[in-house]
Protein backbone atom coordinates (compact mmCIF):
# COMPACT_ATOMS: atom_id res chain seq x y z
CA UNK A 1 -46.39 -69.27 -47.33
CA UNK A 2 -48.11 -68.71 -44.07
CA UNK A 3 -46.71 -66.45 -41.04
CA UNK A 4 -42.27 -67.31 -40.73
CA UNK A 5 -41.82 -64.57 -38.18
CA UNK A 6 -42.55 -65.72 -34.81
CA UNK A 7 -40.89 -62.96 -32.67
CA UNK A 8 -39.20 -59.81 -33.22
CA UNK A 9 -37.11 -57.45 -30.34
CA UNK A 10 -35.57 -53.95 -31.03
CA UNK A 11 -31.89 -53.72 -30.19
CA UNK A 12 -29.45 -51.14 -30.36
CA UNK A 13 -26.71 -51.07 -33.59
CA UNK A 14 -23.66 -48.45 -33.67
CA UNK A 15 -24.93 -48.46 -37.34
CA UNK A 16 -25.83 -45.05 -38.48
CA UNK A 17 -29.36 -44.17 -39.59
CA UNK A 18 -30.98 -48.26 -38.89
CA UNK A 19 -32.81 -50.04 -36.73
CA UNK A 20 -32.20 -53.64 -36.07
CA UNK A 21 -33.86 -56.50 -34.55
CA UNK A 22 -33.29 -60.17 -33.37
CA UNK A 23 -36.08 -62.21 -34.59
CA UNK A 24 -36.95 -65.91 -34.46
CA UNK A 25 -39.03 -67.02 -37.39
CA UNK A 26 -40.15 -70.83 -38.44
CA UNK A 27 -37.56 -72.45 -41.14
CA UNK A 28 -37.39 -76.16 -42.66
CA UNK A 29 -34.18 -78.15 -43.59
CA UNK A 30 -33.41 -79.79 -46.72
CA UNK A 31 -36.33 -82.77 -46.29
CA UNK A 32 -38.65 -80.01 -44.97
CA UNK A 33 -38.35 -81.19 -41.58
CA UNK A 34 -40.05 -78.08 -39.59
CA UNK A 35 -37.28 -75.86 -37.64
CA UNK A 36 -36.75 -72.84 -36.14
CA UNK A 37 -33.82 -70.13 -36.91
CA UNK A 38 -32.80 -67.17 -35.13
CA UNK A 39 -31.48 -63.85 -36.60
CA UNK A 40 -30.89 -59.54 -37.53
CA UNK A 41 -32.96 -57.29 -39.80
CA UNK A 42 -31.42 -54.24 -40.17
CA UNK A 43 -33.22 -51.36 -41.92
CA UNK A 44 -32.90 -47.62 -43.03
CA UNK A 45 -34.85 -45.86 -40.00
CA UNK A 46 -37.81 -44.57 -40.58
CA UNK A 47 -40.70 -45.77 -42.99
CA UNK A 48 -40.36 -47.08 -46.67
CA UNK A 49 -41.35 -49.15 -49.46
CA UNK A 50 -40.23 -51.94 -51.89
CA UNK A 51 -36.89 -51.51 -50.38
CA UNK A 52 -34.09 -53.74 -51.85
CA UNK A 53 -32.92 -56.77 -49.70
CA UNK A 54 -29.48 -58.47 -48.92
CA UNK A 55 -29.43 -61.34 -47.19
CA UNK A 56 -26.11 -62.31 -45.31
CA UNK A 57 -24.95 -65.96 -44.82
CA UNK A 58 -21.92 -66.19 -42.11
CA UNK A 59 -18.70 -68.06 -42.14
CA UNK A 60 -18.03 -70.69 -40.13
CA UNK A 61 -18.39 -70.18 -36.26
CA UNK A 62 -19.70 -73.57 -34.85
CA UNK A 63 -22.66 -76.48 -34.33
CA UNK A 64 -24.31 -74.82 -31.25
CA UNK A 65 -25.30 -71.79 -29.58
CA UNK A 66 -21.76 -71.00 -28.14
CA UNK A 67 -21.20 -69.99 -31.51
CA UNK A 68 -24.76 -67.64 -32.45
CA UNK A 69 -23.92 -64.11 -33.85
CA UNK A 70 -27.12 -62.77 -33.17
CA UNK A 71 -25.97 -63.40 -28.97
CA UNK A 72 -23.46 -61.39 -29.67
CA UNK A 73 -22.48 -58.02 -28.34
CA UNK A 74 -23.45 -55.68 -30.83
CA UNK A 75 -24.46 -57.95 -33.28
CA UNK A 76 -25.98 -55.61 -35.82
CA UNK A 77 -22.63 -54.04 -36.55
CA UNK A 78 -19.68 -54.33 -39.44
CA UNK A 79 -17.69 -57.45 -39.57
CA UNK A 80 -15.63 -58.40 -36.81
CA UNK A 81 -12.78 -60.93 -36.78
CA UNK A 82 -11.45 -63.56 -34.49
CA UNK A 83 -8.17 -63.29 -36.03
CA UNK A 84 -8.44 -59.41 -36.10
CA UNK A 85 -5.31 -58.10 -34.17
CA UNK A 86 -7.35 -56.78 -30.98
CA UNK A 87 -9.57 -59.55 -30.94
CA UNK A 88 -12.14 -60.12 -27.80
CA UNK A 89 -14.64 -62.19 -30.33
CA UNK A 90 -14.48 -66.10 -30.31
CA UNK A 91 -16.39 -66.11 -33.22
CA UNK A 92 -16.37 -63.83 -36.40
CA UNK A 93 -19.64 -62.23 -36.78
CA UNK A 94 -21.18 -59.16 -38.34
CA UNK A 95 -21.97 -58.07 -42.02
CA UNK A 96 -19.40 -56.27 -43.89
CA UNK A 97 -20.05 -52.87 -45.50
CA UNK A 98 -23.29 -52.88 -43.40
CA UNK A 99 -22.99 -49.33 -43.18
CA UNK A 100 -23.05 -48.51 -46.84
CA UNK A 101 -25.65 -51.02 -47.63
CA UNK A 102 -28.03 -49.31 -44.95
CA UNK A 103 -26.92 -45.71 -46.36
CA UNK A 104 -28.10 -47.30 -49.98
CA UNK A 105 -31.63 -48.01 -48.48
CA UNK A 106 -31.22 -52.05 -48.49
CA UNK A 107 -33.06 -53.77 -45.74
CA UNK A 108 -30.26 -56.41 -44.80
CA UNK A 109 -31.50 -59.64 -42.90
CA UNK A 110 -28.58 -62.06 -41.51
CA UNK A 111 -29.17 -65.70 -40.52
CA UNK A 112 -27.68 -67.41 -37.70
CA UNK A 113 -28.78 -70.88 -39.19
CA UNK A 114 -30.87 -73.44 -37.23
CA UNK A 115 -29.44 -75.23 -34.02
CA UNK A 116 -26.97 -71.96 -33.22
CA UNK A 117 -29.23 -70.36 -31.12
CA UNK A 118 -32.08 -72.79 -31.86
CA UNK A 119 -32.77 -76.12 -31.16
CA UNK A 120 -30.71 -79.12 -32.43
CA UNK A 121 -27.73 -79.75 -33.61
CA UNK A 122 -26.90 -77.69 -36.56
CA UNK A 123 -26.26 -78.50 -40.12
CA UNK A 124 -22.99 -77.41 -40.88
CA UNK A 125 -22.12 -76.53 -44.69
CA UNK A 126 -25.06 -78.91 -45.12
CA UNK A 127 -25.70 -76.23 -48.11
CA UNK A 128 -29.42 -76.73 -49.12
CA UNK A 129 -30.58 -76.45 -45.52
CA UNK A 130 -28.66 -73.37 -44.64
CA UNK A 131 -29.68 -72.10 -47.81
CA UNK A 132 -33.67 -72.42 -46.78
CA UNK A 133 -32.58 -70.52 -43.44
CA UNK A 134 -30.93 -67.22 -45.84
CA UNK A 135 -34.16 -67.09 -47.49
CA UNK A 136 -37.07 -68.38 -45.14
CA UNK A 137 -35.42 -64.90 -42.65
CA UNK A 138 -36.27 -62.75 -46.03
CA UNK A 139 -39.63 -63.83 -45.45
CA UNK A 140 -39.98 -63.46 -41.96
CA UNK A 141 -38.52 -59.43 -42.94
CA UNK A 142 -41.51 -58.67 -45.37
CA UNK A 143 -43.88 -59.63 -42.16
CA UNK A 144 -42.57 -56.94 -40.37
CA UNK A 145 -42.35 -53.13 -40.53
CA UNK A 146 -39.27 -52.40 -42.62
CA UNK A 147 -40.43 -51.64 -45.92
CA UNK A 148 -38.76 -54.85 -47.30
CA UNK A 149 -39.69 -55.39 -50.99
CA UNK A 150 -39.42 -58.54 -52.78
CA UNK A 151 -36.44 -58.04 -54.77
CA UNK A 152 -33.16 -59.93 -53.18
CA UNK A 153 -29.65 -60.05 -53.40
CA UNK A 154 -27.18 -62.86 -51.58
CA UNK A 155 -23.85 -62.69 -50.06
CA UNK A 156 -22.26 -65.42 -48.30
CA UNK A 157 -18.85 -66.23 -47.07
CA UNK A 158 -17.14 -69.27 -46.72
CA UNK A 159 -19.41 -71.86 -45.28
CA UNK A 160 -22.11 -68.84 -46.49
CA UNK A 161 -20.46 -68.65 -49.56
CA UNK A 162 -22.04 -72.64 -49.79
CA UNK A 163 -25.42 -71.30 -48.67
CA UNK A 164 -25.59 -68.79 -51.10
CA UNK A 165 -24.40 -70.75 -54.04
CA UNK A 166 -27.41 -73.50 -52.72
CA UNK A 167 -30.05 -70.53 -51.96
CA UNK A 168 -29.86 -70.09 -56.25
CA UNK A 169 -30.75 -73.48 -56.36
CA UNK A 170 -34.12 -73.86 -54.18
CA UNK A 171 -37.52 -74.86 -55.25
CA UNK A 172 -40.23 -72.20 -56.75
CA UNK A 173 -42.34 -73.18 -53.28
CA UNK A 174 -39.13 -72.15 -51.50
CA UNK A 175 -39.11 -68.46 -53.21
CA UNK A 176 -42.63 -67.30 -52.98
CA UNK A 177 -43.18 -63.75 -54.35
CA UNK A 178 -39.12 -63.00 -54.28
CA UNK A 179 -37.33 -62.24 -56.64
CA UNK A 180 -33.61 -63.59 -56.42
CA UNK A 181 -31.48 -61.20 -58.75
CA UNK A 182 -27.91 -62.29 -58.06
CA UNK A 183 -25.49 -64.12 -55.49
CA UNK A 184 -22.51 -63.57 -54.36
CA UNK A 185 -20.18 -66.41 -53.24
CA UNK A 186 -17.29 -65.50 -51.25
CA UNK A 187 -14.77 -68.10 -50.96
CA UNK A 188 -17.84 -70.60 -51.27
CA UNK A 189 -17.59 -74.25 -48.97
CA UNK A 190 -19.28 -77.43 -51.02
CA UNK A 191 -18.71 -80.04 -49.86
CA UNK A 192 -19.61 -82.41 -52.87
CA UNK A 193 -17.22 -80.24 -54.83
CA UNK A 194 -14.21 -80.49 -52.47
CA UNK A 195 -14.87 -84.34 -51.60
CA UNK A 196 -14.57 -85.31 -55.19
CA UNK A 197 -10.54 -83.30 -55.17
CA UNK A 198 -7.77 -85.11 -54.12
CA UNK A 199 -6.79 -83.77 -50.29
CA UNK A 200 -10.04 -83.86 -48.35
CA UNK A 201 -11.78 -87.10 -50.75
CA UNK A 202 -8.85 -89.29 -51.00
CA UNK A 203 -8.02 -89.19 -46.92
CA UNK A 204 -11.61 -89.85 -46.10
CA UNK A 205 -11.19 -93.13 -48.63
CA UNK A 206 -8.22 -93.64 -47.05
CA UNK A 207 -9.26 -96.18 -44.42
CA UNK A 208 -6.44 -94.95 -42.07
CA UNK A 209 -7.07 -92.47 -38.88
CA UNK A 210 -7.30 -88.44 -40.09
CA UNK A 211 -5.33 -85.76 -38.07
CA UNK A 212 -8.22 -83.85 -36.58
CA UNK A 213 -9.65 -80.55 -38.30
CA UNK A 214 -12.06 -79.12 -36.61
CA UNK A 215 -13.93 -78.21 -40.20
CA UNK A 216 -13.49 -81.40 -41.30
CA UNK A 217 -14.95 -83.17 -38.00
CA UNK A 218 -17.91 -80.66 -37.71
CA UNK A 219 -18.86 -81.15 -41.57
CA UNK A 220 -18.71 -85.18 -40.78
CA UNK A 221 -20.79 -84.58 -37.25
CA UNK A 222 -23.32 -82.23 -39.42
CA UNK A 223 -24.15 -84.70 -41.78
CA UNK A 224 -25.25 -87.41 -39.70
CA UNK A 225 -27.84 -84.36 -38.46
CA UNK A 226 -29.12 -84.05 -41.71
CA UNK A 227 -29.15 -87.62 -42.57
CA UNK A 228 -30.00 -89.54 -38.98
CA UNK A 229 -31.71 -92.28 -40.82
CA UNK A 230 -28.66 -93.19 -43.06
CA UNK A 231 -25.41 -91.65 -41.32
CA UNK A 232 -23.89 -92.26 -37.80
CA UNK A 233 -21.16 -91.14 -36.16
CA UNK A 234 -19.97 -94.65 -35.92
CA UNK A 235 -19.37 -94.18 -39.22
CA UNK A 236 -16.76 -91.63 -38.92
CA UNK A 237 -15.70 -91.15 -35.35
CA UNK A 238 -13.29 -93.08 -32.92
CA UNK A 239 -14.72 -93.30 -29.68
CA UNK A 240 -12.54 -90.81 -28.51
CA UNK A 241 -14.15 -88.34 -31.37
CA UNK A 242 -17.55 -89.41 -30.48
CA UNK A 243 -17.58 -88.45 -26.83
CA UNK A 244 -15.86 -85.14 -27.86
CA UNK A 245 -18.20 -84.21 -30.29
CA UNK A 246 -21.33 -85.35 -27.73
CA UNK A 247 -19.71 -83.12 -24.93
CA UNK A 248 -18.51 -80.17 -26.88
CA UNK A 249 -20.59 -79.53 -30.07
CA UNK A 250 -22.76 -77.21 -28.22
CA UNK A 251 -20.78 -74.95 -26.13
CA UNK A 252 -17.47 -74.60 -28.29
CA UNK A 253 -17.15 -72.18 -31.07
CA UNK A 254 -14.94 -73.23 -34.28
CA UNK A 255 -11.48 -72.17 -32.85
CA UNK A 256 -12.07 -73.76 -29.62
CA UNK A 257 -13.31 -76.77 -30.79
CA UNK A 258 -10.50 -77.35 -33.08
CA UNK A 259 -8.09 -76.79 -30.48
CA UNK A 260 -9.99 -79.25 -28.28
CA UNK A 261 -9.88 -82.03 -30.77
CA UNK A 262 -5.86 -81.42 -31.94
CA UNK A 263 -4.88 -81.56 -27.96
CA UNK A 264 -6.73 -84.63 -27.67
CA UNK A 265 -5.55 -86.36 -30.60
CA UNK A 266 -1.92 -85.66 -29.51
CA UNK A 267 -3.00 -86.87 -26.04
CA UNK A 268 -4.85 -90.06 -26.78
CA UNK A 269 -5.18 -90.91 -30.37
CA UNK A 270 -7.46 -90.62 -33.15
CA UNK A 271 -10.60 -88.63 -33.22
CA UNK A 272 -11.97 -88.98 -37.19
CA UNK A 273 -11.75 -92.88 -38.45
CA UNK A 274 -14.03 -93.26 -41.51
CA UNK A 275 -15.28 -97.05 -41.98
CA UNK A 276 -14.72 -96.88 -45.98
CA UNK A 277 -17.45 -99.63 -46.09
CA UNK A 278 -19.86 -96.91 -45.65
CA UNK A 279 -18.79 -94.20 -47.91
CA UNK A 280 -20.81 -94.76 -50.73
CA UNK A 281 -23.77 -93.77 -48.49
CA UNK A 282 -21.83 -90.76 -47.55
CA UNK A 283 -21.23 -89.34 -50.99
CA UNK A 284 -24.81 -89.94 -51.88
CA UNK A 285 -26.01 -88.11 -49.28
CA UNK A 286 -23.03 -84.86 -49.72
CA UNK A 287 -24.72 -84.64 -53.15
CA UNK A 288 -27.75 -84.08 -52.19
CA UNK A 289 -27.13 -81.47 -49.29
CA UNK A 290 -24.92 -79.59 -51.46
CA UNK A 291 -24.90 -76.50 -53.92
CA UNK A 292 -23.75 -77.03 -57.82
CA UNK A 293 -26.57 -79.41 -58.35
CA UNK A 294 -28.93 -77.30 -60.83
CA UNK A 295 -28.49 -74.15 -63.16
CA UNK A 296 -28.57 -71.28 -60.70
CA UNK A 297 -32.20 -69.17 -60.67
CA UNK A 298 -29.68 -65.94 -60.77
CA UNK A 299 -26.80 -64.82 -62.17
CA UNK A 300 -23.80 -65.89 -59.29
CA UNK A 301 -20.38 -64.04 -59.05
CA UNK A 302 -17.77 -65.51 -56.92
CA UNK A 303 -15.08 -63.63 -55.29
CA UNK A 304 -11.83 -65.63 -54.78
CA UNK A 305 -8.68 -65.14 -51.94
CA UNK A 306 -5.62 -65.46 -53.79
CA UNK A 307 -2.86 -65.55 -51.34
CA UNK A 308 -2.82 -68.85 -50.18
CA UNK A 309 -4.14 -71.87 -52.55
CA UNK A 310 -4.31 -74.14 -49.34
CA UNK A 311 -6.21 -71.82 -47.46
CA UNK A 312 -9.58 -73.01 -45.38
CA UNK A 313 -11.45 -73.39 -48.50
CA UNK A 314 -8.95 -74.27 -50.94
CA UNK A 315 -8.74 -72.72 -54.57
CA UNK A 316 -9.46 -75.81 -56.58
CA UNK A 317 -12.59 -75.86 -54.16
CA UNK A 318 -13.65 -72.49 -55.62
CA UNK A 319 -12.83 -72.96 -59.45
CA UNK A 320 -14.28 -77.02 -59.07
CA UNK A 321 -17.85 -74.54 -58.00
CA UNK A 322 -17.45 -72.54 -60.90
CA UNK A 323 -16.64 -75.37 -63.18
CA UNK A 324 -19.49 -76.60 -61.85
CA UNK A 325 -21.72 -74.60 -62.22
CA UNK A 326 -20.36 -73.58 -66.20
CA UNK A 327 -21.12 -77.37 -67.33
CA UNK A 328 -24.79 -77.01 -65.76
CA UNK A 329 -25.46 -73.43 -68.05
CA UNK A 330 -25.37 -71.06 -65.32
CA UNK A 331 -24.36 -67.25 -65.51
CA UNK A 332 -21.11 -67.44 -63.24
CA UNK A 333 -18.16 -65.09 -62.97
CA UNK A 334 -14.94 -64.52 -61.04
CA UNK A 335 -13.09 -61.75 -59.53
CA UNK A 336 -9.72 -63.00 -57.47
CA UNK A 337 -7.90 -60.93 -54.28
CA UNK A 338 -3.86 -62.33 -54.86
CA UNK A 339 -3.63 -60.08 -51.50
CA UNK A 340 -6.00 -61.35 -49.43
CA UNK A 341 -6.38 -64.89 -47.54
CA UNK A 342 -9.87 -66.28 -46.25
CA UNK A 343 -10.35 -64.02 -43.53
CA UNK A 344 -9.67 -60.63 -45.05
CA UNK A 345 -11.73 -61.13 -48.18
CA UNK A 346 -15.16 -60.20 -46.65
CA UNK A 347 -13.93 -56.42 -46.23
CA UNK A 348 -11.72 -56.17 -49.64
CA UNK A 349 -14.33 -57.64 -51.58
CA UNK A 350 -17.82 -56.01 -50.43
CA UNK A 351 -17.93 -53.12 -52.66
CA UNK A 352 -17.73 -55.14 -55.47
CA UNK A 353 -19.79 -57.37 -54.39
CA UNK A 354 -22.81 -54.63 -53.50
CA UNK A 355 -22.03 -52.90 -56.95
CA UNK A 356 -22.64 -56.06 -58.84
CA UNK A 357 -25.89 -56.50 -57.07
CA UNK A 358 -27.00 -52.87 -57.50
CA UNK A 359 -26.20 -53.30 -61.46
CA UNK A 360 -28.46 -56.25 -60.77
CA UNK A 361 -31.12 -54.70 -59.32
């Protein structure tokens, strides 16, 4: 495996009872191109052993490092929302139920993904590399003085809810000495699943121009990061999109960025115009960057918001996963929130989620 961590600074946490650190540690994508990913470990204070691990993959907050957690203020904290009522935050960052999972002895280690914070341009929902970041920081935690075991539980979100689903699906090589015993997928973003739905497939194969969504235009910008050898941004982007994305993808979090490319679009036309020609290449390469393409290593329990079907990640985008992941043989199960929409789900849905992985463990 070789030394991951490559640096490691104390900071403070209003978490009770932990210490946590900002690391950097050495990372590959999903061709094992060499990278580097920042990132927290949070741990009980004070010396221990063969402590349980939980590694937390983010929602979406953006391509560059306007959009890092980890350069946050008070990073190492609970979950904080952009949409929260009281809102300073441009980005939603934090781990939810951080609290109880320190007060249950779990060393917690959070990912802020390579090129947000790092160099490059980062792989949005490209799931396989994000997934190598959630478990190369679990390494780079057993290097350091935290009493991290090798047993490892996963809970992602949203775009994390993809990396998550994808980190059950890595290479032996990619594992080591851990030991993955379950994953939880919040709300989980594939995009193989949600291209082959009508809605987000069927405009892309449209051939006419796309109203701009920011998700949408940073998943399509990602890809041709991942892929530089087969994808362009020709491919996708007007002119007008192209300049916006070459001028913005680093210094605009998710919210601004959107708002950006709408104002623009109204303003002077179309940002995303896919060249149809071109999307067999395109699906090709969304399979292979995406979860749901082996049996899961672990058992995998999704977690599902309810109130609104159209939400950021869709419902049919949750139950195609599941589906999914059925007709391959994997252990998969369900619980659904009717009261809660994308961005409450983290909170109402934690303590499940950390009691399934404690039954797990």
């Amino acid at each position: 495996m070789g030394n991951v961590l490559i640096s490691q600074e104390k900071i403070s946490t209003s978490i009770a009872g932990a210490d946590a650190y900002k690391i950097r540690y050495a990372s590959y994508d999903l061709h094992g191109k060499p990278t580097q990913s920042t990132g927290l470990v949070i741990a009980p204070a004070g010396e221990g052993t063969d402590r349980k691990i939980m590694s937390w993959a983010h929602g979406t907050t953006g391509m560059g490092d306007a959009s890092c957690p980890s350069a946050q203020e008070d990073p190492a904290r609970e979950l904080t929302l952009y949409f929260a009522s009281g809102s300073t935050t441009p980005i939603d960052y934090g781990v939810p139920g951080l609290q109880k999972f320190i007060d249950e002895g779990y060393v917690v280690v959070a990912t802020d993904y390579q090129g947000i914070g790092t160099e490059g341009i980062h792989q949005y929902t490209v799931n396989r590399t994000n997934a190598l970041d959630a478990i190369r920081i679990v390494h780079a935690a057993r290097e350091m003085k935290v009493g991290a075991g090798n047993k490892v539980g996963l809970i992602g979100w949203s775009q994390g809810g993809g990396t998550v689903a994808a980190a059950a699906e890595l290479e032996a090589a990619d594992y080591g000495d851990l030991e993955l015993i379950g994953s939880v997928a919040m709300s989980p973003g594939v995009p193989s699943i949600a291209l082959k739905l009508p809605g987000l497939g069927s405009a892309l194969g449209s051939g006419t121009p796309v109203p701009p969504d920011g998700h949408l235009f940073m998943i399509l910008a990602a890809m041709t990061a991942a892929f530089p050898d087969k994808l362009s941004l020709d491919d996708v982007f007007s002119p007008l999109g192209k300049k916006l994305f070459e001028e913005n993808w680093n210094t605009a979090s998710v919210h601004h960025f959107s708002d950006i490319l709408t104002r623009n679009y109204n303003l002077s036309g179309p940002v995303i115009q896919v060249n149809t020609a071109k999307l067999p290449v395109w699906m090709g390469a969304f399979e292979k960057a995406s979860a749901a393409q082996k049996k899961p290593v672990c058992p995998v329990l999704v977690l599902i918001d309810g109130q609104d079907p159209n939400g950021p990640c869709p419902l049919p985008w949750q139950l195609g996963y599941i589906d999914a992941i059925k007709a391959l043989g994997g252990d998969i199960s369900s619980s659904t929130y009717p009261n809660d929409d994308h961005f409450s789900l983290p909170q109402a849905s934690v303590d499940e989620a950390r009691t399934w992985l404690n039954s797990k463990f």
